[in-house]
N, C-alpha and C. Protein backbone atom coordinates (compact mmCIF):
# COMPACT_ATOMS: atom_id res chain seq x y z
N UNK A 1 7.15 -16.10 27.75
CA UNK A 1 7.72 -15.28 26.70
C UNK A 1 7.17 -13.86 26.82
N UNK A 2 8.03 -12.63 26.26
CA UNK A 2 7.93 -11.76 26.78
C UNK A 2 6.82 -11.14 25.49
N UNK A 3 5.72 -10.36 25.85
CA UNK A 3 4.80 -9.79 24.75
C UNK A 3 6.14 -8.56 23.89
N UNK A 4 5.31 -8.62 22.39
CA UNK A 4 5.74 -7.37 21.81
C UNK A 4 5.49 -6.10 22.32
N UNK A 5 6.01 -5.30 21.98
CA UNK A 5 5.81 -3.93 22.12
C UNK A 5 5.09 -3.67 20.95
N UNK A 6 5.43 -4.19 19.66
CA UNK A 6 4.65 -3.49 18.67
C UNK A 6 3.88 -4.11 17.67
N UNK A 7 2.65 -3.88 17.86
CA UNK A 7 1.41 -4.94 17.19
C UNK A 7 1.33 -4.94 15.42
N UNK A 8 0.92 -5.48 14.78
CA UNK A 8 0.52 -5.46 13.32
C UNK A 8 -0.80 -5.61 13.14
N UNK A 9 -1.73 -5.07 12.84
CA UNK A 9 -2.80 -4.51 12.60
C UNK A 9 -3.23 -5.86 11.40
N UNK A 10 -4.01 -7.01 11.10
CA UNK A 10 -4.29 -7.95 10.27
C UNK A 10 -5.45 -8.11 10.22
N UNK A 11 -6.11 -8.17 8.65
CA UNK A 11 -7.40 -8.70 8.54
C UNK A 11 -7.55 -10.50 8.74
N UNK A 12 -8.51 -11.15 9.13
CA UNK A 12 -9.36 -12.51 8.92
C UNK A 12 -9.45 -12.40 7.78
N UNK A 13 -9.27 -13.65 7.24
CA UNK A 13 -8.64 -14.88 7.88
C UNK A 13 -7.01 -15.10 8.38
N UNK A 14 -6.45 -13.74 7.46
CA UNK A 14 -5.26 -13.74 7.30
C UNK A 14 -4.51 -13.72 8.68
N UNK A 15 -4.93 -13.18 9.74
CA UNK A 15 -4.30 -13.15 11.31
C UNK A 15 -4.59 -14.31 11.80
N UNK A 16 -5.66 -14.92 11.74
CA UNK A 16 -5.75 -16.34 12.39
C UNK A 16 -4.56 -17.80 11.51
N UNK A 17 -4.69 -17.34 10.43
CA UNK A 17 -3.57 -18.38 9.57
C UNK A 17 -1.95 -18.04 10.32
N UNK A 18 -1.63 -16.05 10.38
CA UNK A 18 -0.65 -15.94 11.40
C UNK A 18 0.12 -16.55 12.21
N UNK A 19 -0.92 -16.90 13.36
CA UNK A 19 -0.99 -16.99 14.83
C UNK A 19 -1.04 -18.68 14.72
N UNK A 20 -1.37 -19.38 13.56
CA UNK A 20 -1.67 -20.76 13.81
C UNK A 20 -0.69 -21.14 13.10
N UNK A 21 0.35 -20.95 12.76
CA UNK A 21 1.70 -21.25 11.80
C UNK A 21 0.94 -21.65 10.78
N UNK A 22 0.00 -21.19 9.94
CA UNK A 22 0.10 -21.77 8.72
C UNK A 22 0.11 -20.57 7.42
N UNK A 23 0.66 -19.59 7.50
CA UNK A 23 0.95 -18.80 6.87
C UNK A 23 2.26 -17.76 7.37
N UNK A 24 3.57 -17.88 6.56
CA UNK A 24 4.56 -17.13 6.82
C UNK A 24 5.35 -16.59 6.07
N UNK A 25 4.35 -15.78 5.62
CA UNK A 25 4.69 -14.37 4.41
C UNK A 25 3.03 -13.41 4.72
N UNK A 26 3.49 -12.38 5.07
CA UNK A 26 2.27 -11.23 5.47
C UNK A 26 2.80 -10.24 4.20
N UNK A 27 2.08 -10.16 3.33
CA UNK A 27 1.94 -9.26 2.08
C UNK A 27 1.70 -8.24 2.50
N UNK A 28 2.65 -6.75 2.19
CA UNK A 28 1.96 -5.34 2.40
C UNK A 28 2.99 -4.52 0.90
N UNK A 29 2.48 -3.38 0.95
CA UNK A 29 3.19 -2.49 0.34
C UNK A 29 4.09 -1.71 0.05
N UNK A 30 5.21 -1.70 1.19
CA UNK A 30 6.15 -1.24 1.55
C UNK A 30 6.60 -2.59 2.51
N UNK A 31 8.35 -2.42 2.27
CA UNK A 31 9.67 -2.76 3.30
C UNK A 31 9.00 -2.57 4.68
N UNK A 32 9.64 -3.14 5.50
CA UNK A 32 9.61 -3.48 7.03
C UNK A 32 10.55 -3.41 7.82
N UNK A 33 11.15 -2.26 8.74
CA UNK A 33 12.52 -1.98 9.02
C UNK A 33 12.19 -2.68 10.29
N UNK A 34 11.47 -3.12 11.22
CA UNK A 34 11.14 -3.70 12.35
C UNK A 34 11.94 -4.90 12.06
N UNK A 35 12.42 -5.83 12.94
CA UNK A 35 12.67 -7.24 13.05
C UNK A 35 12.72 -7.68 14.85
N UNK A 36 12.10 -8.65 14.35
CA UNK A 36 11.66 -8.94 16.14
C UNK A 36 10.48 -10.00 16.43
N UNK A 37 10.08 -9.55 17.43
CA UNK A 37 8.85 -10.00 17.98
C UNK A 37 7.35 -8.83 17.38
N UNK A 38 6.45 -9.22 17.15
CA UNK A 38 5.12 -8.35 16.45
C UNK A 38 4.26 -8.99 16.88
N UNK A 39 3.07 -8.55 17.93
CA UNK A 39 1.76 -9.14 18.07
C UNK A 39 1.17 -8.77 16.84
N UNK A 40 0.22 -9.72 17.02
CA UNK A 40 -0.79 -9.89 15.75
C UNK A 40 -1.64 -9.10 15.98
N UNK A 41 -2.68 -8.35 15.53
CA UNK A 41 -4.10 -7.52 16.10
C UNK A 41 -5.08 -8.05 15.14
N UNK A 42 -6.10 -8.66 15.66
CA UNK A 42 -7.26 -8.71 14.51
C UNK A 42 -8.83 -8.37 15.34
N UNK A 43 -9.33 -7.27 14.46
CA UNK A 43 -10.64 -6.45 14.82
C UNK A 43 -10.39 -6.47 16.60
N UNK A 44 -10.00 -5.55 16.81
CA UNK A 44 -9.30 -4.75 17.82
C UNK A 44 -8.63 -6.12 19.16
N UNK A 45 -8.16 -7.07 19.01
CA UNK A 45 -7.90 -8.30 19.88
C UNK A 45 -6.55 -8.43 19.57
N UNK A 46 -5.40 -8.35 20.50
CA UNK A 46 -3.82 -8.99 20.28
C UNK A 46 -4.31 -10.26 20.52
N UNK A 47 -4.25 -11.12 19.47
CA UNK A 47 -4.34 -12.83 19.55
C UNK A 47 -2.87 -13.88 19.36
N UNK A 48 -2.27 -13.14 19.10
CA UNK A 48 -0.66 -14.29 19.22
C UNK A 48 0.25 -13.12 18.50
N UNK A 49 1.73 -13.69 18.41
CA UNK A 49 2.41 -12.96 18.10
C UNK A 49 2.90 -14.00 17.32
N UNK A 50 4.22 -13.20 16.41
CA UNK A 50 5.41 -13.83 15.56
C UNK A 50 6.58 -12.99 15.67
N UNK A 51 7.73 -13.38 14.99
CA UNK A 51 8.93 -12.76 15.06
C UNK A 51 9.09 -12.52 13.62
N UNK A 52 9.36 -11.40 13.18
CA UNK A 52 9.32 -10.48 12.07
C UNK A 52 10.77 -10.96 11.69
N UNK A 53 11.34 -11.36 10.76
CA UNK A 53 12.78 -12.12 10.91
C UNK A 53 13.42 -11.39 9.65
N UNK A 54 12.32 -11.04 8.03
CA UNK A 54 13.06 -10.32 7.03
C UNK A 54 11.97 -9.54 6.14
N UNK A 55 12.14 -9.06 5.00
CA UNK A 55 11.70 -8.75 3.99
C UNK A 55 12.33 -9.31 2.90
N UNK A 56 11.26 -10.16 1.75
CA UNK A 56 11.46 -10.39 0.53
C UNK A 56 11.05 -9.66 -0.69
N UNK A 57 11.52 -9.59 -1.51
CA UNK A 57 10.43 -8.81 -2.92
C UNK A 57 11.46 -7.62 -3.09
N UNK A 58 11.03 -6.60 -4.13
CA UNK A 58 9.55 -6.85 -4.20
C UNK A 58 8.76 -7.77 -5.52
N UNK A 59 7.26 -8.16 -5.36
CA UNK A 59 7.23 -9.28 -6.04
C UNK A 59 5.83 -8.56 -7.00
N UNK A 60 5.82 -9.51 -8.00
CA UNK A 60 4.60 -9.17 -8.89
C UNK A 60 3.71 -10.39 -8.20
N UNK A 61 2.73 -9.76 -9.06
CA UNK A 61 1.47 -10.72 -8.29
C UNK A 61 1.93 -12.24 -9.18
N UNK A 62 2.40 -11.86 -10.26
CA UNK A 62 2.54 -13.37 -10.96
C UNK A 62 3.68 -14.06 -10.39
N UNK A 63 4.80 -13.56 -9.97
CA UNK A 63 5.60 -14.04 -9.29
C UNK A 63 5.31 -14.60 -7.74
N UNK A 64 3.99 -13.84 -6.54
CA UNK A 64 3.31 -14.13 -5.67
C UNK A 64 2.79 -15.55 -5.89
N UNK A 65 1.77 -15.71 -7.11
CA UNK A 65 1.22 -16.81 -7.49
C UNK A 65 1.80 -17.99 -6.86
N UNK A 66 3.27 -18.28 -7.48
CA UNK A 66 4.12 -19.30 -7.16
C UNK A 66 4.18 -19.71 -5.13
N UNK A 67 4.13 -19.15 -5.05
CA UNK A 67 4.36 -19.46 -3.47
C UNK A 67 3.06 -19.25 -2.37
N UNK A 68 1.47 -19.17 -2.88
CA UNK A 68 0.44 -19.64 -2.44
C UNK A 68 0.64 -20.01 -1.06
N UNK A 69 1.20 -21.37 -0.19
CA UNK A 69 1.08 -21.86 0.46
C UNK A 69 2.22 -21.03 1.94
N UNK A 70 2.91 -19.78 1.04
CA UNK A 70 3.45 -19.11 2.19
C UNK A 70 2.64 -17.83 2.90
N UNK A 71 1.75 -17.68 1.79
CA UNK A 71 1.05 -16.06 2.12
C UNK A 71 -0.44 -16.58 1.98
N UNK A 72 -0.75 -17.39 1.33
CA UNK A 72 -2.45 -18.09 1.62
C UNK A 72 -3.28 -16.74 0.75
N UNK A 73 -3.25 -16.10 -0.33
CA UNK A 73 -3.94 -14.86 -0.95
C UNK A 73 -4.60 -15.99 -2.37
N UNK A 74 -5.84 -15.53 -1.93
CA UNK A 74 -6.27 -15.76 -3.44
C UNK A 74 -5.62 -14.99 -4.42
N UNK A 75 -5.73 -15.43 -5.72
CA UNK A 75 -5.43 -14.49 -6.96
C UNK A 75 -6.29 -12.90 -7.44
N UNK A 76 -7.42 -13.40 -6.99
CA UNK A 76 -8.09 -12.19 -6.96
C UNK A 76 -7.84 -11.12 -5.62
N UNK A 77 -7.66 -11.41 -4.48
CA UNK A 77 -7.33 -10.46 -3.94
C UNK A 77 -5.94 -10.02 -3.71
N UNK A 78 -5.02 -10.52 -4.02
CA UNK A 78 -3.90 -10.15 -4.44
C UNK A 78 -3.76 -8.96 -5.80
N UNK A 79 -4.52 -9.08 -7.14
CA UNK A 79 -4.12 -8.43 -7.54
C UNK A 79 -5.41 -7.16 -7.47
N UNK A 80 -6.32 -7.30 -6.76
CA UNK A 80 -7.04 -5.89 -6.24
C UNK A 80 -6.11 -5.43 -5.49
N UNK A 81 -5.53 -5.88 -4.46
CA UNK A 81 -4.32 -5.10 -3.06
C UNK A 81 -3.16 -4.62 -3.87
N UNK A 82 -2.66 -5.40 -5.20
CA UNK A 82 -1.58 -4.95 -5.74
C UNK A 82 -1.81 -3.63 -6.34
N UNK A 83 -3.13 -3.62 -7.26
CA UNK A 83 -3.25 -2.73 -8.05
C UNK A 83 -2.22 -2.95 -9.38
N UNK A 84 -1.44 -1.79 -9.48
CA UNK A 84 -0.18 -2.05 -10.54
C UNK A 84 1.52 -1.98 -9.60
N UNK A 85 0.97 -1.72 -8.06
CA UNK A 85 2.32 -1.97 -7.47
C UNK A 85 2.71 -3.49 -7.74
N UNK A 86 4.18 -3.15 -7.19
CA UNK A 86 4.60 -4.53 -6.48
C UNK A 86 4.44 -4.99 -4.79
N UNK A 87 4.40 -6.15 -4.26
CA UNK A 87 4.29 -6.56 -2.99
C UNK A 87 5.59 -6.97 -2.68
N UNK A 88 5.59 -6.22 -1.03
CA UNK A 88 6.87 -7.32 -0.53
C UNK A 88 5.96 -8.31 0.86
N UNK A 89 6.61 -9.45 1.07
CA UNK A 89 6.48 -10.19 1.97
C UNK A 89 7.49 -10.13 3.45
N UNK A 90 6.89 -10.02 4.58
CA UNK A 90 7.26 -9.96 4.98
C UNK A 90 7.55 -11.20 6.20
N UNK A 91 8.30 -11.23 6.21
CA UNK A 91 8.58 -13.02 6.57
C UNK A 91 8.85 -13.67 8.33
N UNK A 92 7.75 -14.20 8.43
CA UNK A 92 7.26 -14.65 9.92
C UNK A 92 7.86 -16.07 10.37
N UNK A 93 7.84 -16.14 11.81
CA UNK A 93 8.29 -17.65 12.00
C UNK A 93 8.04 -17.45 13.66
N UNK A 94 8.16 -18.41 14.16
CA UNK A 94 7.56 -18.92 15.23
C UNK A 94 6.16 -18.36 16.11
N UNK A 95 5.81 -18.42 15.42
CA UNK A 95 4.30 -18.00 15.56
C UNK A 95 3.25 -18.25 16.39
N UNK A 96 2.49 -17.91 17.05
CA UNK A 96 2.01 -18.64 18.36
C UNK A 96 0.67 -18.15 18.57
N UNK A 97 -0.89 -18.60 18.89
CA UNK A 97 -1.81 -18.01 19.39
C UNK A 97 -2.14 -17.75 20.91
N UNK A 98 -2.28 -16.84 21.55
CA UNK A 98 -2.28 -16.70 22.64
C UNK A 98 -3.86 -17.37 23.40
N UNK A 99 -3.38 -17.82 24.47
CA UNK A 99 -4.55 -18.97 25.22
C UNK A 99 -6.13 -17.88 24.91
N UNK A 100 -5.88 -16.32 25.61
CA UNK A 100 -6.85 -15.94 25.48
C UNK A 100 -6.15 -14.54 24.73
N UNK A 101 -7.27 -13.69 23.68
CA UNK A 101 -6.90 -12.82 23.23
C UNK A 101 -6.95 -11.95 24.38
N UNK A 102 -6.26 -10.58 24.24
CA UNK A 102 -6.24 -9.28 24.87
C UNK A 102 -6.70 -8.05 24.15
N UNK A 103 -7.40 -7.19 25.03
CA UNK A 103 -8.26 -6.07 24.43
C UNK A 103 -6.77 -5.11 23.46
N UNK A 104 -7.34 -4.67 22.51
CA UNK A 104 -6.17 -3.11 22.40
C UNK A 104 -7.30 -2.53 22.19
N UNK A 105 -7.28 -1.64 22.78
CA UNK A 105 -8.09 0.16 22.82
C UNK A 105 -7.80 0.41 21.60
N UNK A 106 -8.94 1.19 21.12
CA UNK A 106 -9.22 1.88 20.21
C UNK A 106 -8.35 3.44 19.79
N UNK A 107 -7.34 3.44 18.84
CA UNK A 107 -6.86 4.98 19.24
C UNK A 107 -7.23 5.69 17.28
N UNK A 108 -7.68 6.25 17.53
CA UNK A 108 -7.31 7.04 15.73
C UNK A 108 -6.00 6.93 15.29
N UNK A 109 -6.06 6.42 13.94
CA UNK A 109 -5.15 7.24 13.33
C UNK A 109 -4.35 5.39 13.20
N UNK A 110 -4.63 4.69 13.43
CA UNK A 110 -4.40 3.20 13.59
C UNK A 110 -4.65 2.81 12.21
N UNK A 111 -3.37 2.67 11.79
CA UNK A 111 -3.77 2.02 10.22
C UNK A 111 -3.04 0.66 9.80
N UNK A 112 -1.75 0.20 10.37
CA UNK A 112 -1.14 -0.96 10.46
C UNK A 112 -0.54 -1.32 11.49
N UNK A 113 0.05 0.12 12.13
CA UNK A 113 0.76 -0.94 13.45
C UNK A 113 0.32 -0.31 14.69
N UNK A 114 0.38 -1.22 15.55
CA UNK A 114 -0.50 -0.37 17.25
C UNK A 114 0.80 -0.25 18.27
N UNK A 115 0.92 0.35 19.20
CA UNK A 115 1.67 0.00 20.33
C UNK A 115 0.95 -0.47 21.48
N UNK A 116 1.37 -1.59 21.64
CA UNK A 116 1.30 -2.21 22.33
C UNK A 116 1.81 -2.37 23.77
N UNK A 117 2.15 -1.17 24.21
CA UNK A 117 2.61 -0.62 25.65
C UNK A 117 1.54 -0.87 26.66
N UNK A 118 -0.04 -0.01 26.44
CA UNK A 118 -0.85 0.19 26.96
C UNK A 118 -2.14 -1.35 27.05
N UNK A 119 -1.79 -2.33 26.47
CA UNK A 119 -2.18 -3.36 26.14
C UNK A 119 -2.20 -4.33 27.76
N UNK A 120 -3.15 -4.78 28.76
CA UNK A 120 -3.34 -5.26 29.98
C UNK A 120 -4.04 -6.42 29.97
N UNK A 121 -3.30 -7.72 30.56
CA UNK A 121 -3.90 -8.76 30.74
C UNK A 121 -4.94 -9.12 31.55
C-alpha cells in the first residue's frame, strides 16, 4: 500500500488507539477538507496510517460523551480541549500500524499536519 503524502500530527495514547483500529473519530477544532489516506505522526515517528473518509459535528462535549468508544477522550479532557467551542470528529477507517515506525524530521512551524514527501524508509 502506497504511504500518505500527508501526516496528522497525534498525541499518546490517542495515535496508538489510531493505528490499532480501536479508535475512529480523531477530535479537533475545525472541519477537515482532506479525505484520503493520512499517516499518523506521534512524537516525531509516522507509525501507521488511516483513510480520512468524513467530518461529523460539530458536537458539544455533552453530545461527545455519548459516543466514548469512537474517540476514547476522557470527560475531563475533552472539555479542557473544548473550552466553550464545539468539536468536530473526524472520521477514520481502515487503519493500520506500520511493522516499523519511520523518522519525520523535525521542521518549525509543525502544528497538526506534516508532509510527508521527505519521509525515508
Amino acid at each position: 500500500m502506497e504511504r500518505p503524502k500527508l501526516g496528522l500530527i497525534v498525541k499518546e495514547p490517542y495515535a496508538s488507539l489510531i493505528v490499532d483500529g480501536k479508535k475512529t473519530w480523531e477530535l479537533r477544532k475545525r472541519r477537515a477538507r482532506h479525505r484520503g489516506p493520512l499517516g499518523i505522526v506521534s512524537r516525531g515517528w509516522l507509525i501507521g496510517q488511516a483513510d480520512l473518509v468524513g467530518v461529523e459535528g460539530p458536537f458539544t462535549v455533552e453530545e461527545l460523551l455519548a459516543h466514548g468508544e469512537k474517540h476514547r477522550a476522557e470527560e475531563a479532557f475533552l472539555r479542557a480541549y473544548a473550552g466553550e467551542e464545539p468539536l468536530f470528529a473526524w472520521v477514520l477507517e481502515n487503519a493500520f500500524r506500520y511493522e516499523r515506525p519511520l523518522y519525520v524530521p523535525k521542521r518549525p512551524g509543525r502544528v497538526m499536519f506534516v508532509d510527508l514527501s521527505e519521509v525515508r524508509p
